[in-house]
Protein backbone atom coordinates (compact mmCIF):
# COMPACT_ATOMS: atom_id res chain seq x y z
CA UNK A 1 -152.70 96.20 79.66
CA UNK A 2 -152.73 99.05 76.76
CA UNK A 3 -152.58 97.85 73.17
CA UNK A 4 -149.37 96.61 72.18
CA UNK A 5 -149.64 97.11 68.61
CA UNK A 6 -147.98 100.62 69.45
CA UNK A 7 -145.30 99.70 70.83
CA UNK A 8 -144.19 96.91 67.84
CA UNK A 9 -144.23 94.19 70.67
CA UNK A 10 -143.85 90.41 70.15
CA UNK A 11 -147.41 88.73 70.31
CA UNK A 12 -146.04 86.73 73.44
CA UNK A 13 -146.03 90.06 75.25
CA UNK A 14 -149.62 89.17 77.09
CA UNK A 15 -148.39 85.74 78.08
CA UNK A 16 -144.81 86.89 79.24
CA UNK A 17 -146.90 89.39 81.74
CA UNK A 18 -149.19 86.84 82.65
CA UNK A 19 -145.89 84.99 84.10
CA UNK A 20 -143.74 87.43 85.61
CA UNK A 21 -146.45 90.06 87.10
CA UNK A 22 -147.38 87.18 89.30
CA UNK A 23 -144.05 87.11 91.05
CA UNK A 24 -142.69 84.00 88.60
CA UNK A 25 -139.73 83.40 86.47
CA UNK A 26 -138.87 82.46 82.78
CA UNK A 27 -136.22 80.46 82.62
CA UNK A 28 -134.17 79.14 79.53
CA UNK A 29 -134.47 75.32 80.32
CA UNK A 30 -138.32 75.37 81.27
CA UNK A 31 -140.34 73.49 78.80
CA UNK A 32 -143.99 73.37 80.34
CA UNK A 33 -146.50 75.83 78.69
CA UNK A 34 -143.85 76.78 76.38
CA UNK A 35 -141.56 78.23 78.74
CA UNK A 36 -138.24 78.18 76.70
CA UNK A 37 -139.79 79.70 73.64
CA UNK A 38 -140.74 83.02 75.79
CA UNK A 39 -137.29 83.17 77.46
CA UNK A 40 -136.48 83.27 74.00
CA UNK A 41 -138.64 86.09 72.66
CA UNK A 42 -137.21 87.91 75.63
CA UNK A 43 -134.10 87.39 74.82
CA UNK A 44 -134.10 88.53 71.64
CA UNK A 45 -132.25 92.31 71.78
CA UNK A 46 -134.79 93.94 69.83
CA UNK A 47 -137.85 92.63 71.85
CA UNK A 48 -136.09 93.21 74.99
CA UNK A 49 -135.36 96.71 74.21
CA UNK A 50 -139.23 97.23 73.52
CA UNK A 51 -140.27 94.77 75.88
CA UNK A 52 -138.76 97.43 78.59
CA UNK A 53 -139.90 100.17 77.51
CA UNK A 54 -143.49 99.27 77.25
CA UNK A 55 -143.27 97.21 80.95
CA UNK A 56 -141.57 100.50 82.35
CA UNK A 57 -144.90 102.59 81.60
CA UNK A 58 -146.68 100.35 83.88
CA UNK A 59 -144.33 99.92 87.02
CA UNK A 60 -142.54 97.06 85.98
CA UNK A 61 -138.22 96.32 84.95
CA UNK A 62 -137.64 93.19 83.38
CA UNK A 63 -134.74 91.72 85.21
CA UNK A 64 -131.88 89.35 83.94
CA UNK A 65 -130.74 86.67 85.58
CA UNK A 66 -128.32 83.79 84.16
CA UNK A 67 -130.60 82.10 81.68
CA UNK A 68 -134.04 83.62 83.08
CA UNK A 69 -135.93 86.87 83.45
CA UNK A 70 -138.36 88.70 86.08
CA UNK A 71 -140.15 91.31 87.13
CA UNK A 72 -139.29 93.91 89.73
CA UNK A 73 -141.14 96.95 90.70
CA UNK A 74 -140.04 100.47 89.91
CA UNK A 75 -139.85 102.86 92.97
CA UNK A 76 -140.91 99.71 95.43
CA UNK A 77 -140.31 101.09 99.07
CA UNK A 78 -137.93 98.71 101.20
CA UNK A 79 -140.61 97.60 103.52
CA UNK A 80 -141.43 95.41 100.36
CA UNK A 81 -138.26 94.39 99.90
CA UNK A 82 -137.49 93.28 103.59
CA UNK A 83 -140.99 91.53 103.20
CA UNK A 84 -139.75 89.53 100.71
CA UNK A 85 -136.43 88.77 102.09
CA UNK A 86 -138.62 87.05 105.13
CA UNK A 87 -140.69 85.07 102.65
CA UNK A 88 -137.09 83.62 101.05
CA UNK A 89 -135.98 82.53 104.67
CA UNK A 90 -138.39 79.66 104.32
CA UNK A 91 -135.78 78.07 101.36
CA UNK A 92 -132.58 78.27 103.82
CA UNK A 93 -133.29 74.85 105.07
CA UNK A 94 -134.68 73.26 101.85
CA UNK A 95 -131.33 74.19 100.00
CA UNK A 96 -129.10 73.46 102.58
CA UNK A 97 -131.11 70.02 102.50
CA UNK A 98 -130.30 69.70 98.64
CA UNK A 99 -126.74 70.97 99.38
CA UNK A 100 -126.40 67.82 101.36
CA UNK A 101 -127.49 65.02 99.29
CA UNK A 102 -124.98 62.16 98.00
CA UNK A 103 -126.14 63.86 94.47
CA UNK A 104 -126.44 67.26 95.12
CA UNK A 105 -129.42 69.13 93.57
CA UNK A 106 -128.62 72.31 91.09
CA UNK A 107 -129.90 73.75 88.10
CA UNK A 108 -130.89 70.74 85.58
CA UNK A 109 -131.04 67.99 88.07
CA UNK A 110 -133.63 65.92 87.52
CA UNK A 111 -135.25 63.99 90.82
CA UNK A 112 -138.59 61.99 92.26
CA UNK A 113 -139.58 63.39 95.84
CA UNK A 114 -138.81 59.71 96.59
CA UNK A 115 -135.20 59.62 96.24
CA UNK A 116 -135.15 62.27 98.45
CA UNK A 117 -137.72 61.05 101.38
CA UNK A 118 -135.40 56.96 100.57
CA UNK A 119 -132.20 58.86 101.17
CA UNK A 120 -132.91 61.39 104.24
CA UNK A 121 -134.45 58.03 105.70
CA UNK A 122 -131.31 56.32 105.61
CA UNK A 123 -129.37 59.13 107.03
CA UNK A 124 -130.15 60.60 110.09
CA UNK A 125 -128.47 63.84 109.39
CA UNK A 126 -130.59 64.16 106.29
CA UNK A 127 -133.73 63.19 108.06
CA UNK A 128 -132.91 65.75 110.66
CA UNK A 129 -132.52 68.49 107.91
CA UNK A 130 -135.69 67.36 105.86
CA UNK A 131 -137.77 67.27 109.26
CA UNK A 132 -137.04 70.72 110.65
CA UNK A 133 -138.26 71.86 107.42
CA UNK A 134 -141.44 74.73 108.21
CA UNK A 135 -143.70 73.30 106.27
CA UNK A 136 -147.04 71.78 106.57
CA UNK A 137 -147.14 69.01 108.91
CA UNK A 138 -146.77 65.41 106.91
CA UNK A 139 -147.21 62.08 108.16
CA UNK A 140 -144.50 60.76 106.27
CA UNK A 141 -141.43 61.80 104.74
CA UNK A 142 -142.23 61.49 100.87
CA UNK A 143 -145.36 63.52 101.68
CA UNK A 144 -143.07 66.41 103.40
CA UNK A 145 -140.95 65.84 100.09
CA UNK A 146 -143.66 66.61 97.77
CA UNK A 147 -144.71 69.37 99.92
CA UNK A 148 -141.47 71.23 98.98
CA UNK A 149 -141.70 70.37 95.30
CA UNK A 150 -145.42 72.06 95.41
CA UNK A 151 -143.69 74.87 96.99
CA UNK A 152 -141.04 75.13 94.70
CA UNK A 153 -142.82 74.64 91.43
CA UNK A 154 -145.91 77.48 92.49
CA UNK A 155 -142.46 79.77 92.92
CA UNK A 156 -141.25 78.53 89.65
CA UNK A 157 -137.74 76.81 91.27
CA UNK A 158 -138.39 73.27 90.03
CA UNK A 159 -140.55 71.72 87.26
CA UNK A 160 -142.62 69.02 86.78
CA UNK A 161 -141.87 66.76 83.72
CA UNK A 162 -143.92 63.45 84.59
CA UNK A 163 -146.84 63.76 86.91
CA UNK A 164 -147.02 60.01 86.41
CA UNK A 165 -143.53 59.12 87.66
CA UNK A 166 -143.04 62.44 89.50
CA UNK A 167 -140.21 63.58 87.62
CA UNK A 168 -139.11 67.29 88.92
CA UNK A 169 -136.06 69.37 86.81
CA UNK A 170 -134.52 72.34 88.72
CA UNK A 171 -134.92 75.42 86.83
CA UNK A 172 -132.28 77.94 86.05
CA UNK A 173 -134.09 80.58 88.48
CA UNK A 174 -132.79 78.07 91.27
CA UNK A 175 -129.61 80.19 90.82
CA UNK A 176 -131.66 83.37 91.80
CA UNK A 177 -132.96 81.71 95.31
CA UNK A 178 -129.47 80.45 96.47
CA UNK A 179 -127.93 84.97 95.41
CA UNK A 180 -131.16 85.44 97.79
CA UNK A 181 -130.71 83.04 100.50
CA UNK A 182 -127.28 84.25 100.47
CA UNK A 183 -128.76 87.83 100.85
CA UNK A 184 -130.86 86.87 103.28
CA UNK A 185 -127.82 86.20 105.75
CA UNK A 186 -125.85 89.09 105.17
CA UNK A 187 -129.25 91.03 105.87
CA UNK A 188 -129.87 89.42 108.86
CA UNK A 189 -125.56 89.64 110.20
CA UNK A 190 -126.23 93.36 109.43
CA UNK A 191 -129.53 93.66 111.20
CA UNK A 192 -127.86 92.09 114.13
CA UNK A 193 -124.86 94.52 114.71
CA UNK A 194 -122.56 94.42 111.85
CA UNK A 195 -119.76 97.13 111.74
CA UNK A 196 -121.38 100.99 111.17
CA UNK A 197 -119.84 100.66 107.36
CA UNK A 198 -121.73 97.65 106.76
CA UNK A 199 -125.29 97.53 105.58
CA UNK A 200 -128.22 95.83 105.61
CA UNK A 201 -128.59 94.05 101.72
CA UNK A 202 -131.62 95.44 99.60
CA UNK A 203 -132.43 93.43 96.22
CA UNK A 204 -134.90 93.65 93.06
């Protein structure tokens, strides 16, 4: 990256790039690696303002979500995009899973893969949903459970607040997946012979 000083920037600006130029969110009500106090600096009018500006010269538009930022491209061809629509189509099953517990996940619930894996094993619908789940193949439930949470907290969904109890909190950039997931089926109704004024859904 070129020398910030130039551009006035907050001395988070390295970090903040480190994060979001690898495909990851910021989100308000993340607290590992001081996650909330960069949401913050970008939040901040002023520093957003230069923040975009100096991100813009190299390729990237900070985006704003409710309570978090990213990164998109500038001038990314659709291929891309449709690439990346595939890659979400992996979360339709693990949020319709969520969308079905007794006490549904959403943005600041806080969980252990095992109340997931004790629940889906006491409901056959559940354990249904949890098993058709693409994922690596797991000898038992809790395993496929945690698999998920890895997946989740590498795409900076969920975060993990005790290692030692296995404590996960859903991040505000959960709101992004489910606006994707949603995207993801109106691209796919489209692609399938929707009405010739309908089209198929491109996204940031």
């Amino acid at each position: 990256m070129e020398d910030t000083i130039n551009f006035n920037l907050p001395k988070q600006t390295h970090d903040i790039f480190s994060v979001m130029a690898r495909g990851n969110f910021i989100s308000s009500n993340g607290s590992k690696d001081g996650m909330n106090r960069l949401y913050d600096v970008i939040n901040n009018p002023d520093n957003f303002d230069r923040l975009q500006a100096y991100f813009n010269v190299i390729r990237y538009n900070i985006e704003r979500g409710n309570n978090f930022f990213y990164f998109s491209k500038l001038g990314e061809p659709n291929s891309e995009l449709e690439k990346k629509l595939e890659r979400f189509e992996r979360y339709i099953d693990i949020i319709d899973l969520f969308a079905s517990m007794d006490n549904k996940i959403g943005i600041g619930s806080r969980f252990r893969p095992g109340e997931i894996s004790e629940e889906c094993n006491a409901n056959v619908r559940l354990k249904q949903k949890l098993q058709k789940i693409p994922l690596y193949r797991s000898e038992t439930l809790h395993n496929k459970v945690r698999e998920i949470c890895d997946l989740m907290s590498r795409d900076s969904f969920l975060e993990l607040e005790d290692e030692k109890s296995e404590s996960y909190k859903v991040l505000d950039s959960y709101s992004y997946l489910l606006d994707v997931i949603n995207s993801v089926a109106i691209y796919e109704d489209t692609s399938l012979g929707g009405g010739d004024d309908t089209q198929g859904l491109v996204y940031n």
